[in-house]
N, C-alpha and C. Protein backbone atom coordinates (compact mmCIF):
# COMPACT_ATOMS: atom_id res chain seq x y z
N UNK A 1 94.08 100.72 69.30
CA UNK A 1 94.81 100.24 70.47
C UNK A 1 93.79 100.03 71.60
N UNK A 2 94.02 99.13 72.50
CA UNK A 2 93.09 98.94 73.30
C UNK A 2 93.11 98.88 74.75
N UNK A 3 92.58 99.61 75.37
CA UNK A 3 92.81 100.30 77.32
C UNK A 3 93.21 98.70 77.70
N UNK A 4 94.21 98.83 79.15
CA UNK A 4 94.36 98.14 79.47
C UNK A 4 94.59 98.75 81.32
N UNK A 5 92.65 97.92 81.09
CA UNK A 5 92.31 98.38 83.47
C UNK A 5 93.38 97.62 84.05
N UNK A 6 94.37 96.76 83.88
CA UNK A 6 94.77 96.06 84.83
C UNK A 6 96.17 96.88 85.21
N UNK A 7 97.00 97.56 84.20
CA UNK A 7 98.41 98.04 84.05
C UNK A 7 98.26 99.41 84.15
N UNK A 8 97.11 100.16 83.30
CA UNK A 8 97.34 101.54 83.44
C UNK A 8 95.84 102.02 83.11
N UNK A 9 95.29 101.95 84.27
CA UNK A 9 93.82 102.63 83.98
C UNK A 9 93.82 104.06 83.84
N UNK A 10 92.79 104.17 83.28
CA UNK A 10 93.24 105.80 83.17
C UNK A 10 92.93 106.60 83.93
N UNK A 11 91.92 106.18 84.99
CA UNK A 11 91.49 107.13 86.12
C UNK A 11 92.76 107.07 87.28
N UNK A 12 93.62 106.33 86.95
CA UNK A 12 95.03 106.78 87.78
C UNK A 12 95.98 107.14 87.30
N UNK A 13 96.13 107.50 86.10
CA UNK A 13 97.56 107.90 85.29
C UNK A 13 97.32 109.18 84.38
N UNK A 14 96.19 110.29 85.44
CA UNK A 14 96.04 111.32 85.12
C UNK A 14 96.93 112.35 85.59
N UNK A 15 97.65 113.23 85.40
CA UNK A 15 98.22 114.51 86.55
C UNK A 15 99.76 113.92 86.35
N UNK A 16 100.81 114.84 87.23
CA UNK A 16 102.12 114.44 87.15
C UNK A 16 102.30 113.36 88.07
N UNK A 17 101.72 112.74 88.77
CA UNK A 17 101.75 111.48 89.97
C UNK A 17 100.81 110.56 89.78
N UNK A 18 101.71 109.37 89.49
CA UNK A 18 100.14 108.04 90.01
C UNK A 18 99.77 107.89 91.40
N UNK A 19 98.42 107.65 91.58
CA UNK A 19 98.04 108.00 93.36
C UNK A 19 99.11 106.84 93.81
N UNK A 20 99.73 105.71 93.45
CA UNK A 20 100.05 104.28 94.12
C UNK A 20 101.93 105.09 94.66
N UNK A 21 102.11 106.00 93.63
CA UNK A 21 103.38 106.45 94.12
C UNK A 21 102.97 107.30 94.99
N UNK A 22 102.31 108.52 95.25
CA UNK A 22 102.09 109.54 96.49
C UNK A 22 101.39 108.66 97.72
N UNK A 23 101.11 107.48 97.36
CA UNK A 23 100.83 106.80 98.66
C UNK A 23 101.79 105.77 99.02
N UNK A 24 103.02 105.10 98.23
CA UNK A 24 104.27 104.81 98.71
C UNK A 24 104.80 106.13 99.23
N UNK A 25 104.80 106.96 98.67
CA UNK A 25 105.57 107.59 99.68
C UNK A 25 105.38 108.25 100.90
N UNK A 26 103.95 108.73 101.18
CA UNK A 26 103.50 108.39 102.83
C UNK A 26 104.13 107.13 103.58
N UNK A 27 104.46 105.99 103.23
CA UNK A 27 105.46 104.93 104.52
C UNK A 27 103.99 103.99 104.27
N UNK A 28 102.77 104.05 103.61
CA UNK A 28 101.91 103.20 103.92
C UNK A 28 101.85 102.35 102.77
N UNK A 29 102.71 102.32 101.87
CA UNK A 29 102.37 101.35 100.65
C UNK A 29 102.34 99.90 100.42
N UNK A 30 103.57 99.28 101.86
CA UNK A 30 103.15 97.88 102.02
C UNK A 30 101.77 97.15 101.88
N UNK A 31 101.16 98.17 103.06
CA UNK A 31 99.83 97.64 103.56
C UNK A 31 98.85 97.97 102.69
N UNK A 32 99.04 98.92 101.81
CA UNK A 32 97.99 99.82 100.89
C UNK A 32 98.20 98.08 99.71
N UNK A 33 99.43 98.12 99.32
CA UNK A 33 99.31 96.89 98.23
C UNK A 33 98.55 95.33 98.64
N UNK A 34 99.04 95.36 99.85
CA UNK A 34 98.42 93.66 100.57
C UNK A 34 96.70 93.71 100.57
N UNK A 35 96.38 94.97 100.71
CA UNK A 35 95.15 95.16 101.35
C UNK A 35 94.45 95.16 100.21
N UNK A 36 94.97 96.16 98.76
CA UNK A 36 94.48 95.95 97.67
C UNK A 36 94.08 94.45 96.74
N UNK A 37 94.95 94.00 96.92
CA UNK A 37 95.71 92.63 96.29
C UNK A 37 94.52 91.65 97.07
N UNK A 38 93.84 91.90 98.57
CA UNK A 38 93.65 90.69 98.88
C UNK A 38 92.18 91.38 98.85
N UNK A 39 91.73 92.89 98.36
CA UNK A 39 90.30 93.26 98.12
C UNK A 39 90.22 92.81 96.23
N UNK A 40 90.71 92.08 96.05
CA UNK A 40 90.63 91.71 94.65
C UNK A 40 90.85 90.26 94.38
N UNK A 41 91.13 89.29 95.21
CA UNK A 41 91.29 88.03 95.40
C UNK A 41 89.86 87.76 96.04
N UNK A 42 89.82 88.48 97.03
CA UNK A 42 88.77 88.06 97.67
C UNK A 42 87.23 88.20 96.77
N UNK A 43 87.17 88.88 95.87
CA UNK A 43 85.93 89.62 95.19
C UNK A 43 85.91 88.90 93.96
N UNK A 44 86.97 88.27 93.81
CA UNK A 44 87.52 87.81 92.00
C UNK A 44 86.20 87.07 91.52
N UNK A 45 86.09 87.88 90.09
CA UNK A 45 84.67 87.32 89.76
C UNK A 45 83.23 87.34 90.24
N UNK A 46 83.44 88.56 91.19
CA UNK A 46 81.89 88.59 91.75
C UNK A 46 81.51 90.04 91.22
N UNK A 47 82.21 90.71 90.55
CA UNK A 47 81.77 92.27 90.54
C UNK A 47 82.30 92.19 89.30
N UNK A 48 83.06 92.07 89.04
CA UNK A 48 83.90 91.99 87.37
C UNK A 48 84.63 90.60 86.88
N UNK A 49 85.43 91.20 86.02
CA UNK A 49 86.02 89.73 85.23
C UNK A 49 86.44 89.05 86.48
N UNK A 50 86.21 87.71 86.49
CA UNK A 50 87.52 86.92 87.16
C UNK A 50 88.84 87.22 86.90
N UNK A 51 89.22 86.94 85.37
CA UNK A 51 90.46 87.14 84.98
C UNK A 51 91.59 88.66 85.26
N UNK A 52 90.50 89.68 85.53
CA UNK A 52 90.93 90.68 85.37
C UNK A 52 91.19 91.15 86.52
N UNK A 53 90.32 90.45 87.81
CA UNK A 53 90.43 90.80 89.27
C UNK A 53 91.72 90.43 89.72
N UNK A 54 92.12 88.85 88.99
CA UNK A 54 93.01 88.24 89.59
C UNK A 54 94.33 89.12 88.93
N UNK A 55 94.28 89.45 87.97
CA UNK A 55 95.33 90.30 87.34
C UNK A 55 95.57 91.67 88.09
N UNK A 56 94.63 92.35 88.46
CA UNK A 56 94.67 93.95 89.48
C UNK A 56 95.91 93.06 90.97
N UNK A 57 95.37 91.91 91.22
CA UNK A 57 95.78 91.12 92.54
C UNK A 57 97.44 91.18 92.17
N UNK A 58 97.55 90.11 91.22
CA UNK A 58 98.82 89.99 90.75
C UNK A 58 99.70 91.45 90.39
N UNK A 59 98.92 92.54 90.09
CA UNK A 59 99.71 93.35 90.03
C UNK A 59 100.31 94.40 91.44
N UNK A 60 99.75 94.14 91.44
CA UNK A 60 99.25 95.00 93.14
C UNK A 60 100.64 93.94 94.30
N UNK A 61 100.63 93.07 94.06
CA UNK A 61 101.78 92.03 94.51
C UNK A 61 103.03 92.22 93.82
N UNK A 62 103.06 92.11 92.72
CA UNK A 62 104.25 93.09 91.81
C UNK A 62 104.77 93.96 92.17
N UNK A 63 103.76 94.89 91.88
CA UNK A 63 104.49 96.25 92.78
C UNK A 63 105.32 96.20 93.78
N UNK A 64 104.54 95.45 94.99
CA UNK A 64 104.99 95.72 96.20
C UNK A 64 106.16 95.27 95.81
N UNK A 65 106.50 94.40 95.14
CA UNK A 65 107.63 93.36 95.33
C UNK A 65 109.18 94.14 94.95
N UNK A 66 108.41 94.69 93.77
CA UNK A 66 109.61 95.31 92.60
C UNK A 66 109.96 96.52 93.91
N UNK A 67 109.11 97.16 95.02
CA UNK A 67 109.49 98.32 95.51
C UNK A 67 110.15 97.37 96.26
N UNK A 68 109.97 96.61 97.22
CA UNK A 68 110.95 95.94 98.46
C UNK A 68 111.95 95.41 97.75
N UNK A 69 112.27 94.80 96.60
CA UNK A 69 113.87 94.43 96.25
C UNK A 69 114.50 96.01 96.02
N UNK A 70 114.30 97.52 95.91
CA UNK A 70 114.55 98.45 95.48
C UNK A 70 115.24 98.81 96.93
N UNK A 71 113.93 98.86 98.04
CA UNK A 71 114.54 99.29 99.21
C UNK A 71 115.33 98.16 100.08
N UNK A 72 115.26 96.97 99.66
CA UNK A 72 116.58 95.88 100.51
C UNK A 72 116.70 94.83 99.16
N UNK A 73 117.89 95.33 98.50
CA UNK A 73 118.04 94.52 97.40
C UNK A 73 118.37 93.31 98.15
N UNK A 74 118.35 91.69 97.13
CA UNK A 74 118.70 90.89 97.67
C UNK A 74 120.65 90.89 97.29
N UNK A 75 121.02 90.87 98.71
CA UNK A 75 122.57 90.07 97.96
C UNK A 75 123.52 89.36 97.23
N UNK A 76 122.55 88.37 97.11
CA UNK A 76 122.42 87.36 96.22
C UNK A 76 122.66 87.76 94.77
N UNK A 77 122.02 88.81 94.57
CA UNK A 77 121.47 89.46 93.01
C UNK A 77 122.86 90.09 92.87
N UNK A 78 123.35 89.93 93.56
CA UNK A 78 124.29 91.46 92.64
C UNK A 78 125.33 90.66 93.36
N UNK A 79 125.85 89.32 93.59
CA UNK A 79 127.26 89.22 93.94
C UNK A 79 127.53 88.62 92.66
N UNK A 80 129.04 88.92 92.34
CA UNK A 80 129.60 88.53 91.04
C UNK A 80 130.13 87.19 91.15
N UNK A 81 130.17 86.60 90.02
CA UNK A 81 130.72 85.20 89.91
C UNK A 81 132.48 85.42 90.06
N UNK A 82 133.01 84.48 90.34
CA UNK A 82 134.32 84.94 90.11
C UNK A 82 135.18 84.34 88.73
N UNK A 83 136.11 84.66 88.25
CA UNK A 83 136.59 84.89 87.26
C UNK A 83 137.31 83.64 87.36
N UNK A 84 136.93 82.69 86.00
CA UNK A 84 137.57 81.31 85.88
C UNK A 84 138.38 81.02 84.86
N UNK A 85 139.52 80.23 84.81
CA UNK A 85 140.68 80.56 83.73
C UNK A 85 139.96 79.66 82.91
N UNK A 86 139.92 80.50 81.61
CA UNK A 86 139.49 79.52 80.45
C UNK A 86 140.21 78.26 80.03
N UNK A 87 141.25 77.78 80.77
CA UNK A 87 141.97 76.84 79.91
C UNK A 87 141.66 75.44 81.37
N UNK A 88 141.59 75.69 82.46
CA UNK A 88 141.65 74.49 83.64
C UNK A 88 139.93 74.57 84.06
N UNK A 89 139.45 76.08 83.92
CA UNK A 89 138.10 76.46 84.76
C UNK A 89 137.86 76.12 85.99
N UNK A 90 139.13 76.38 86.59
CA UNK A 90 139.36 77.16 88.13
C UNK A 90 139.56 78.73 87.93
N UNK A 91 138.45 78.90 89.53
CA UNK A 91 139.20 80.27 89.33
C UNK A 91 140.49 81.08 89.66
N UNK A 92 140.28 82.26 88.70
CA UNK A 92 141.53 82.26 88.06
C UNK A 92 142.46 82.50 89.41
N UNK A 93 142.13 83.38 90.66
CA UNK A 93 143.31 83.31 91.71
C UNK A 93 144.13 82.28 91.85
N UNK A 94 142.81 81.00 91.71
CA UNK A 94 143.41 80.03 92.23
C UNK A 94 144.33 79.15 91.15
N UNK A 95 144.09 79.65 89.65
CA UNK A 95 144.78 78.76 88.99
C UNK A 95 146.30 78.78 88.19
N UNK A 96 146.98 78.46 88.21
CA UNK A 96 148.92 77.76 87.76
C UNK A 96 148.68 78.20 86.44
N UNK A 97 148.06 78.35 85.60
CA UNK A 97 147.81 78.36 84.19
C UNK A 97 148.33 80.09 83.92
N UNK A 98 148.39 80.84 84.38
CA UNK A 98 149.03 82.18 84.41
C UNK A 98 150.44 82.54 85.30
């Protein structure tokens, strides 16, 4: 099987905490991810892989992302469709068919 630096290096997924969670939860993780994300864009390919810099970037943007839909989901995401009568496909409040 083969390490993978970009998802789970191992010098951070030692102990019962990854450092990226005990530093979301200090209140500083926005800025900790932007700052990461753009010290790895900015460097891409000068110290290590290209491919792999841009991947730490992309993940590091991920994160943040997956945590801000957690703490202000979008509305959008979670409103339900409403219920359409299978026989006219109006919905159903609105439809004579019942």
């Amino acid at each position: 099987m083969s390490k993978d630096d970009v998802n789970f290096p191992e010098h951070y997924t030692k102990g019962d905490i990854e450092v990226i969670d005990a530093i979301w939860s200090t209140g500083h993780g926005v800025s900790y991810c932007i700052g990461n994300a753009l010290k790895y864009l900015s460097r891409a390919g000068k110290k290590g892989d290209l491919v792999e810099d841009i991947g730490k970037a992309h993940w590091y943007l991920d994160f943040l992302l997956s945590k801000l839909k957690e703490d202000h989901p979008d509305p959008r995401e979670k409103r339900e469709k409403p219920l359409t009568c299978p026989r006219c496909a109006r919905i159903q409040s609105l439809c004579a068919c019942f």
